[in-house]
N, C-alpha and C. Protein backbone atom coordinates (compact mmCIF):
# COMPACT_ATOMS: atom_id res chain seq x y z
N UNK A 1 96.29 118.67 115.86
CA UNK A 1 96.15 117.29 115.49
C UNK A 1 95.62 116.48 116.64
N UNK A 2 95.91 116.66 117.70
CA UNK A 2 95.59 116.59 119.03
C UNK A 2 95.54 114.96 119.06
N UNK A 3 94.78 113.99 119.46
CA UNK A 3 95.52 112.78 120.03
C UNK A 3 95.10 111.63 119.06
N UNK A 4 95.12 112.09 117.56
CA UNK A 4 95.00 111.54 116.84
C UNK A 4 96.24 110.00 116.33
N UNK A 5 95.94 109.22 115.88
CA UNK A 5 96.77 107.88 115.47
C UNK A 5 97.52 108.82 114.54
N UNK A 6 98.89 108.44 114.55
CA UNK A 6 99.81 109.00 113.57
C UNK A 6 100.38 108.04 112.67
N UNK A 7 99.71 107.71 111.40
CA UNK A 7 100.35 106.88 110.44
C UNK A 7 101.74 107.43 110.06
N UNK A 8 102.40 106.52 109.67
CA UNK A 8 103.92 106.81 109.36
C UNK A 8 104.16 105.82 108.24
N UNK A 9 104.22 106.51 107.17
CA UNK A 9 104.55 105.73 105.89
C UNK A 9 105.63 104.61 106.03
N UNK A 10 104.87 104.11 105.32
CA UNK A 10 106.13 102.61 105.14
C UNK A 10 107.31 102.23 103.99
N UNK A 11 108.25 102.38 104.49
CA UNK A 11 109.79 102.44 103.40
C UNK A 11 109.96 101.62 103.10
N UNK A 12 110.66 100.90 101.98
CA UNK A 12 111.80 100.13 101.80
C UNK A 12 112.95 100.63 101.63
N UNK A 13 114.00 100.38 102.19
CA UNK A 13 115.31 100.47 102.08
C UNK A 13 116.16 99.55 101.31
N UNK A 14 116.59 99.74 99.96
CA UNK A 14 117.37 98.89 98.86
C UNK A 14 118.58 99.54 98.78
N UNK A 15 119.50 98.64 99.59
CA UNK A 15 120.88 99.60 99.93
C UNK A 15 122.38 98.44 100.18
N UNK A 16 122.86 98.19 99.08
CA UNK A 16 124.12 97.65 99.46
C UNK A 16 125.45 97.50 100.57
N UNK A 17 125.00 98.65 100.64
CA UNK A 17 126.28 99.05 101.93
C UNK A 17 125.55 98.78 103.14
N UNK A 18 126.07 98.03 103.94
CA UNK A 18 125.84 97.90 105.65
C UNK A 18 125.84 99.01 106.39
N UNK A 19 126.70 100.07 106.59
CA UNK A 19 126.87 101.25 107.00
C UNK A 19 125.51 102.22 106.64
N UNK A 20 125.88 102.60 105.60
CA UNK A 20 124.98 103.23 104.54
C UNK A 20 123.18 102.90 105.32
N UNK A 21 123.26 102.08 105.02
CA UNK A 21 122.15 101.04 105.26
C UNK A 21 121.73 101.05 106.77
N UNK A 22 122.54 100.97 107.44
CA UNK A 22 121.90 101.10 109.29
C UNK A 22 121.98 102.47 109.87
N UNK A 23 122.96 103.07 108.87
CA UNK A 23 122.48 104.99 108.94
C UNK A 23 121.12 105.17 108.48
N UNK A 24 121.08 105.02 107.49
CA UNK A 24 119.18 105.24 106.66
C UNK A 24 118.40 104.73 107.47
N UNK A 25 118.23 103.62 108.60
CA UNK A 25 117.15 102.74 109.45
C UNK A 25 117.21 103.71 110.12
N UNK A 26 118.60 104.19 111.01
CA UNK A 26 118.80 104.84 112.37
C UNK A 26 117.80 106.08 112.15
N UNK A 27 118.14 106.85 110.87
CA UNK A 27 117.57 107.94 110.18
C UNK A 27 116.18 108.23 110.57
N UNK A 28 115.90 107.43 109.50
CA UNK A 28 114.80 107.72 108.84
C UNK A 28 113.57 107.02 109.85
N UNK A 29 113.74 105.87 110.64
CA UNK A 29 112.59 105.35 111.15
C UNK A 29 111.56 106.38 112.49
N UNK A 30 112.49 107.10 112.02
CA UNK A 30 111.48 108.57 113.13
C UNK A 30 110.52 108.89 112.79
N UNK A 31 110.51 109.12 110.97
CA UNK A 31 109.44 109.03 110.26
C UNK A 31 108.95 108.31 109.55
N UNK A 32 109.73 107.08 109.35
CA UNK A 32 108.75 106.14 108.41
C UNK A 32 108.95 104.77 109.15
N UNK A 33 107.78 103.68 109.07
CA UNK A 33 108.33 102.71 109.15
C UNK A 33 109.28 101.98 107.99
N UNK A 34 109.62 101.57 108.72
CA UNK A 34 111.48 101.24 107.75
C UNK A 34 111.81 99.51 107.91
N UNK A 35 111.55 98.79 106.31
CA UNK A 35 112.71 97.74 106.17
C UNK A 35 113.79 98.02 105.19
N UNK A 36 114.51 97.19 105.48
CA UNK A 36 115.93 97.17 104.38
C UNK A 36 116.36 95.62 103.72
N UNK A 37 116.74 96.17 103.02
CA UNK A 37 117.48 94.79 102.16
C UNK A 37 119.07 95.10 101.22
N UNK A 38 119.18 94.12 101.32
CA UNK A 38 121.24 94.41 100.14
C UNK A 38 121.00 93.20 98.78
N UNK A 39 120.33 93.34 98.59
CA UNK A 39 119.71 92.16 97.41
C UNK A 39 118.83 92.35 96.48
N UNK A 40 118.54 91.61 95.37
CA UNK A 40 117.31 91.44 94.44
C UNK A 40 116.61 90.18 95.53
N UNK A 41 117.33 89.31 95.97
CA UNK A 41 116.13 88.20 96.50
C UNK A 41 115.69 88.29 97.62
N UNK A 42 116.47 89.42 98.59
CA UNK A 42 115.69 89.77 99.37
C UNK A 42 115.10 90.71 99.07
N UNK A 43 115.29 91.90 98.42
CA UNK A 43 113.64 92.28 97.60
C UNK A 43 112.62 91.93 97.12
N UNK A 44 112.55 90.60 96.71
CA UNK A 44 111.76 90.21 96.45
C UNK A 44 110.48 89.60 97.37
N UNK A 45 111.58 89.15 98.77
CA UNK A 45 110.86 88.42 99.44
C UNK A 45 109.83 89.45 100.17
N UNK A 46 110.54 90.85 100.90
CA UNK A 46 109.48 92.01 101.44
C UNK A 46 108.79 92.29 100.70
N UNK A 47 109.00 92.55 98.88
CA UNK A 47 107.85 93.07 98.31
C UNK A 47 106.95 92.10 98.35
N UNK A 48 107.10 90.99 98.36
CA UNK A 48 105.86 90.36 97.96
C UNK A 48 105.00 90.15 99.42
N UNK A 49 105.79 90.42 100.70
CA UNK A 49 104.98 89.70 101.82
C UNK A 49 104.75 90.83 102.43
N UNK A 50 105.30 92.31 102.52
CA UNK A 50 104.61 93.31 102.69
C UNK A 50 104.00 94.21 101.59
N UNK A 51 103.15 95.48 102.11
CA UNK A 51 103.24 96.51 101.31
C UNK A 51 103.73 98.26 102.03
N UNK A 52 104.25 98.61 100.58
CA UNK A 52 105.10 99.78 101.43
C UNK A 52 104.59 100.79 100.35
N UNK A 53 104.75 101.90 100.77
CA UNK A 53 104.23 102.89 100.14
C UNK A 53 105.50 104.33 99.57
N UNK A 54 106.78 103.51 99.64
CA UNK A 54 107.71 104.11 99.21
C UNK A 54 108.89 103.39 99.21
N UNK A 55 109.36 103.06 98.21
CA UNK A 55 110.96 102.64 98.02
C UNK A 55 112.08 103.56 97.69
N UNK A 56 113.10 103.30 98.40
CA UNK A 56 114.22 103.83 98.32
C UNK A 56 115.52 103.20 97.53
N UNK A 57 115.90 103.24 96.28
CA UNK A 57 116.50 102.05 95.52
C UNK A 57 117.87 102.54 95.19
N UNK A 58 119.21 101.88 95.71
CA UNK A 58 120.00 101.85 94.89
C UNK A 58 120.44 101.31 94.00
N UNK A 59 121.35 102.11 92.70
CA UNK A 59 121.49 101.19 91.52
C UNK A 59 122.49 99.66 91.63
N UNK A 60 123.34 99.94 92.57
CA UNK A 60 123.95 98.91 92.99
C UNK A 60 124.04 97.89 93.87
N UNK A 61 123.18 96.74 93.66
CA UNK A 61 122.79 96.03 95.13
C UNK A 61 123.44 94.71 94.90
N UNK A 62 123.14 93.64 95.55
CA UNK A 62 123.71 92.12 95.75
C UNK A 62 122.44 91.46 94.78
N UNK A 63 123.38 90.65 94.31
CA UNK A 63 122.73 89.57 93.53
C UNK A 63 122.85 89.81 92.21
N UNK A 64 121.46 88.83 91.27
CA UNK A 64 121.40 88.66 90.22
C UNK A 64 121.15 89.96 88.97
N UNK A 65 120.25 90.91 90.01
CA UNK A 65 120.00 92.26 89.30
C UNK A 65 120.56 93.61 90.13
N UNK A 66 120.45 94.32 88.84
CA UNK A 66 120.72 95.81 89.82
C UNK A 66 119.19 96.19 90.07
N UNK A 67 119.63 97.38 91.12
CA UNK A 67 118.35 98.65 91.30
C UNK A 67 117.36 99.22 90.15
N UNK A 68 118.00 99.34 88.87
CA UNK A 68 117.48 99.29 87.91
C UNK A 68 116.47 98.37 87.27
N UNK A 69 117.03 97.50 86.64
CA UNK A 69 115.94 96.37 86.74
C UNK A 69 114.89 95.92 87.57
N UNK A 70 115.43 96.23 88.91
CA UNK A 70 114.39 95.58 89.94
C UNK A 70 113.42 96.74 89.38
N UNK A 71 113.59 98.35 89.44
CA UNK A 71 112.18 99.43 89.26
C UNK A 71 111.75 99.12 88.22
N UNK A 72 112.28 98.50 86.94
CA UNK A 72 111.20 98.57 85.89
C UNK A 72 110.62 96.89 86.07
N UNK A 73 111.10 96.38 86.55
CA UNK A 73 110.31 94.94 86.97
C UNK A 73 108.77 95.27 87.46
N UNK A 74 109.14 96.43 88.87
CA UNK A 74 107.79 96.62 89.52
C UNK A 74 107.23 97.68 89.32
N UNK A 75 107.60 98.76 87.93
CA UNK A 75 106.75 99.56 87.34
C UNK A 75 105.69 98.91 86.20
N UNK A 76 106.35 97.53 85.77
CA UNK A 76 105.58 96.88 84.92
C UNK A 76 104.59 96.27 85.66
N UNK A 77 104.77 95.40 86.95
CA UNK A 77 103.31 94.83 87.78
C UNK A 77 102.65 95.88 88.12
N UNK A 78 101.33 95.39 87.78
CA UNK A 78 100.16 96.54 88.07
C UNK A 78 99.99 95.96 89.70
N UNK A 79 100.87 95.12 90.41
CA UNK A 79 100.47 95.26 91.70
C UNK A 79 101.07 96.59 92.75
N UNK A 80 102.36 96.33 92.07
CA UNK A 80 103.56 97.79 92.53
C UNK A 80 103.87 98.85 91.74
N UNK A 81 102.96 98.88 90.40
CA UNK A 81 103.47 100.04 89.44
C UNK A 81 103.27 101.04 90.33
N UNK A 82 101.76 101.76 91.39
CA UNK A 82 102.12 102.87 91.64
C UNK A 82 102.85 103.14 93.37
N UNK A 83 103.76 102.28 93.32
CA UNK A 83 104.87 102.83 94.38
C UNK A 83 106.12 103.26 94.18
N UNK A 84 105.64 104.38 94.64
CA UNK A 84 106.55 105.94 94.27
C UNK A 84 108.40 105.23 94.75
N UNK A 85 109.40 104.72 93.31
CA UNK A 85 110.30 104.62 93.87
C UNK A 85 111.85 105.84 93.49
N UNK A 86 112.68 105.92 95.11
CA UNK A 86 113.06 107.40 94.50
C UNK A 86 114.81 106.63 94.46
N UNK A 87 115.36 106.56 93.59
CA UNK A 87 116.67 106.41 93.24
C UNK A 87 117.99 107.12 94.02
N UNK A 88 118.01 106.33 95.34
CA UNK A 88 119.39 107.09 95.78
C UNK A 88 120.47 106.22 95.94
N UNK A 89 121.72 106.96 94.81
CA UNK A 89 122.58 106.12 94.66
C UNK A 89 124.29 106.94 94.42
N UNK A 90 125.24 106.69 94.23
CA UNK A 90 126.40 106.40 94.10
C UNK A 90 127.02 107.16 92.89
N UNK A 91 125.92 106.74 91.67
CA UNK A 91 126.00 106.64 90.47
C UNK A 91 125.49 108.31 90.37
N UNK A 92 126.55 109.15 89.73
CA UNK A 92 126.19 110.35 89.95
C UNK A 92 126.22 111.34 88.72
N UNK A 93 126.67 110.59 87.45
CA UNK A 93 126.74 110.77 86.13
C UNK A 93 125.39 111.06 86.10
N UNK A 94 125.25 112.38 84.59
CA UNK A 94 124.05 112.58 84.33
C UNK A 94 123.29 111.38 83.70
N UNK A 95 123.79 110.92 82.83
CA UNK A 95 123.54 109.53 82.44
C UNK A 95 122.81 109.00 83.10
N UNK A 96 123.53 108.67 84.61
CA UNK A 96 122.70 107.22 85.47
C UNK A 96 121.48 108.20 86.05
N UNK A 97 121.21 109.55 85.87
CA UNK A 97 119.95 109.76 86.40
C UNK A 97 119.28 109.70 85.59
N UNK A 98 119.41 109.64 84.14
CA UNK A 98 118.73 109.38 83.07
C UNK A 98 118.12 108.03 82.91
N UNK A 99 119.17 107.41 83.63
CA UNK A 99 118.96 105.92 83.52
C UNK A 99 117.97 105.30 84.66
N UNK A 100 117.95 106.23 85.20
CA UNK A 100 117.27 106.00 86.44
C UNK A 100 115.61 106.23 85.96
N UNK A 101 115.46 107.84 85.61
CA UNK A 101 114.51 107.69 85.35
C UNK A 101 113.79 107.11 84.07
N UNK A 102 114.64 106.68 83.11
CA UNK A 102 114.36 105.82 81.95
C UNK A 102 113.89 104.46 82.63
N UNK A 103 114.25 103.86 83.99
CA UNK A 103 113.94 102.76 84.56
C UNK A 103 112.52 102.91 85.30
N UNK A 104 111.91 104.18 85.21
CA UNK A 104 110.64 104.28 85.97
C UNK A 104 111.22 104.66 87.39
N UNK A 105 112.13 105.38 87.94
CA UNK A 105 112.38 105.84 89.24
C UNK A 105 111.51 107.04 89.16
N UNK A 106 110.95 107.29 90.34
CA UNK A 106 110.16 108.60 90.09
C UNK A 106 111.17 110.24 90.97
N UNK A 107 112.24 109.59 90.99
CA UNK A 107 112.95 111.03 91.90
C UNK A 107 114.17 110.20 91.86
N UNK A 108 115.42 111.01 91.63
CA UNK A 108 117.02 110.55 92.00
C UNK A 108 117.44 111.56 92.89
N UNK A 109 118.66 111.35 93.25
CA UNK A 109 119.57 111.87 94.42
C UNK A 109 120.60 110.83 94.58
N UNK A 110 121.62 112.04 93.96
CA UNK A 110 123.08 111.06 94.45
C UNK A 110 123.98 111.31 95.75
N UNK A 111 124.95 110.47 95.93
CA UNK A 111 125.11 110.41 97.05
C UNK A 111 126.58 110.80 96.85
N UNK A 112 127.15 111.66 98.17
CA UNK A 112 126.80 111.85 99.51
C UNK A 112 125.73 112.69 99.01
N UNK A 113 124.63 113.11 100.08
CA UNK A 113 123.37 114.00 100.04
C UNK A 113 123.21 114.58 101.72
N UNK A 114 122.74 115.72 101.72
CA UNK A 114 122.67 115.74 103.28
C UNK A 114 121.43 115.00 103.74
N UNK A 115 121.55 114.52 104.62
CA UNK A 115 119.97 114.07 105.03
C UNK A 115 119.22 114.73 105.23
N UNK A 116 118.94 115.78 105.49
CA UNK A 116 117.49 116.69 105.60
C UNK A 116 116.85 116.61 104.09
N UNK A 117 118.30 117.37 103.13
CA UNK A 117 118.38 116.96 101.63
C UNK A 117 117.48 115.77 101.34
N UNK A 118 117.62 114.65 101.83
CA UNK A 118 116.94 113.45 101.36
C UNK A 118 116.02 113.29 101.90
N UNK A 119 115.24 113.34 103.55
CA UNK A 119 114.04 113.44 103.69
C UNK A 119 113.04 114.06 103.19
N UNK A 120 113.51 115.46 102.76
CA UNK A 120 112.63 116.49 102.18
C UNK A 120 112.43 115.89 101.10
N UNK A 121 113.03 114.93 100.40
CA UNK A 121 113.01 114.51 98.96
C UNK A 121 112.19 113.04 99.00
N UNK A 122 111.84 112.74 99.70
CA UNK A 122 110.71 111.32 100.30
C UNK A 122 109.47 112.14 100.02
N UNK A 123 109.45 113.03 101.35
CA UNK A 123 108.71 113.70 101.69
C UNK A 123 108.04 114.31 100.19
N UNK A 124 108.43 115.18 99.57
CA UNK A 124 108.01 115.69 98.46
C UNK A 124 107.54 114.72 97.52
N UNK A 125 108.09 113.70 97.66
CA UNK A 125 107.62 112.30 96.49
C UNK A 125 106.79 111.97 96.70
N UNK A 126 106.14 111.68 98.14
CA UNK A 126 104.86 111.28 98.74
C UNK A 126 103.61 112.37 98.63
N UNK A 127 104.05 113.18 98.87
CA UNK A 127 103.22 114.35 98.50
C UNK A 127 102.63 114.85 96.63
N UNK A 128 103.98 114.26 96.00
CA UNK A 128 103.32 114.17 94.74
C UNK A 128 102.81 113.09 94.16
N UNK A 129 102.67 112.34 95.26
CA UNK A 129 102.30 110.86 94.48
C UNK A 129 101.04 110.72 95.75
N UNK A 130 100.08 111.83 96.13
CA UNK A 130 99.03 112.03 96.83
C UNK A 130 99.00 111.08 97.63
N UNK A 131 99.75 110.46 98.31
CA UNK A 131 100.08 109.51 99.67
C UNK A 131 99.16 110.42 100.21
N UNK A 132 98.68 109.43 101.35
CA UNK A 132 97.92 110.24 102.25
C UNK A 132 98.44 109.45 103.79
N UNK A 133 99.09 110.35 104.28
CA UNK A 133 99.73 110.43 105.73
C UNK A 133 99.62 111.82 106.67
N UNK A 134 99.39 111.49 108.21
CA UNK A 134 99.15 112.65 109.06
C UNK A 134 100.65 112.30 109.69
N UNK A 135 101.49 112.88 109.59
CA UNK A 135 102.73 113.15 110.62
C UNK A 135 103.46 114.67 110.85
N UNK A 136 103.74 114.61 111.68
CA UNK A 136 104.58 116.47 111.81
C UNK A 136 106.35 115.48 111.98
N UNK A 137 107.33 116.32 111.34
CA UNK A 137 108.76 116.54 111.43
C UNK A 137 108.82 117.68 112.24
N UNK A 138 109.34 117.31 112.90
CA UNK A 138 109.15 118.94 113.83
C UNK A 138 111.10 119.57 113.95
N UNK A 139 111.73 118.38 113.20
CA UNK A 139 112.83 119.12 112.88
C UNK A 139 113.17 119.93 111.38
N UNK A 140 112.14 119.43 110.59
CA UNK A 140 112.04 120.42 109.69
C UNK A 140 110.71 121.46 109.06
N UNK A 141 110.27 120.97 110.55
CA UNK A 141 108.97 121.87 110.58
C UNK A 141 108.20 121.63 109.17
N UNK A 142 108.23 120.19 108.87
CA UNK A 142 107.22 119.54 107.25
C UNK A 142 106.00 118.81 108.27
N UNK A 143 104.99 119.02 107.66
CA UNK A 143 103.60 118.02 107.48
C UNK A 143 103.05 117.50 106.71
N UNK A 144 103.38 116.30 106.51
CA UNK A 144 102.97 115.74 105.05
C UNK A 144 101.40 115.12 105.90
N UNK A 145 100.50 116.22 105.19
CA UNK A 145 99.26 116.02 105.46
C UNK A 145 97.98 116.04 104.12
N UNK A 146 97.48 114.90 103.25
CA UNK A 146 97.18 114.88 102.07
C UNK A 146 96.18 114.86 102.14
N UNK A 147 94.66 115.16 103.52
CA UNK A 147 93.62 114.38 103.20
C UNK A 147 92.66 115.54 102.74
């Protein structure tokens, strides 16, 4: 790859729990750039003033809506329909993955999950949703390389 710019996909983090929530930043920002939110209205405010190329949604957040609603909100705008969002949540009934993906989530995972478990599961989402990113994990020896 040699001294090439290394894009690093851009997350959202939709996560109720504080804990939860500054584990996933601590996590994950090795490989992605990473915001977070515990809300529908602060979801609203990053989606609209950034763009990210992967959301991370739980069904249970602060405010007026759940996780649910918010994905089929922005599977219906043709501005965010195609950002790949992957449902990790709490809710661990077969049901709520049904419900999940009845909401337009494109991947679930309930929680607890191991984290490698859940990177690999970004990772694979991006890859099926032909993201195009150059990065090496060199702790799980993945290259999500699409071009």
């Amino acid at each position: 790859m040699g001294n090439a710019e290394l894009k690093k996909p851009s997350l959202l983090i939709v996560e109720d729990d504080v804990d939860n929530q500054k584990f996933l930043e601590v996590y994950l920002q090795k490989y992605f750039v990473v915001d977070s939110c515990d809300s529908a209205e602060t979801f609203y405010e990053l989606i609209n003033s950034k763009s990210y190329d992967l959301i991370m949604m739980d069904i249970s957040i602060k405010g007026q809506k759940n996780g649910l609603e918010l994905t089929k909100e922005i599977k219906n705008d043709p501005k965010f329909a195609e950002i790949p969002v992957f449902c990790f949540t709490a809710h661990a009934f077969n049901r709520d993955r049904i419900n999940a993906l009845n909401a337009g989530c494109d991947a679930y995972l309930s929680k607890p999950s191991d984290i490698r478990t859940l990177l690999n599961s970004l990772i694979s989402l991006l890859k099926n949703k032909k993201k195009e990113f150059t990065f090496n994990i060199p702790s799980s020896n993945i290259s999500l390389t699409n071009s």
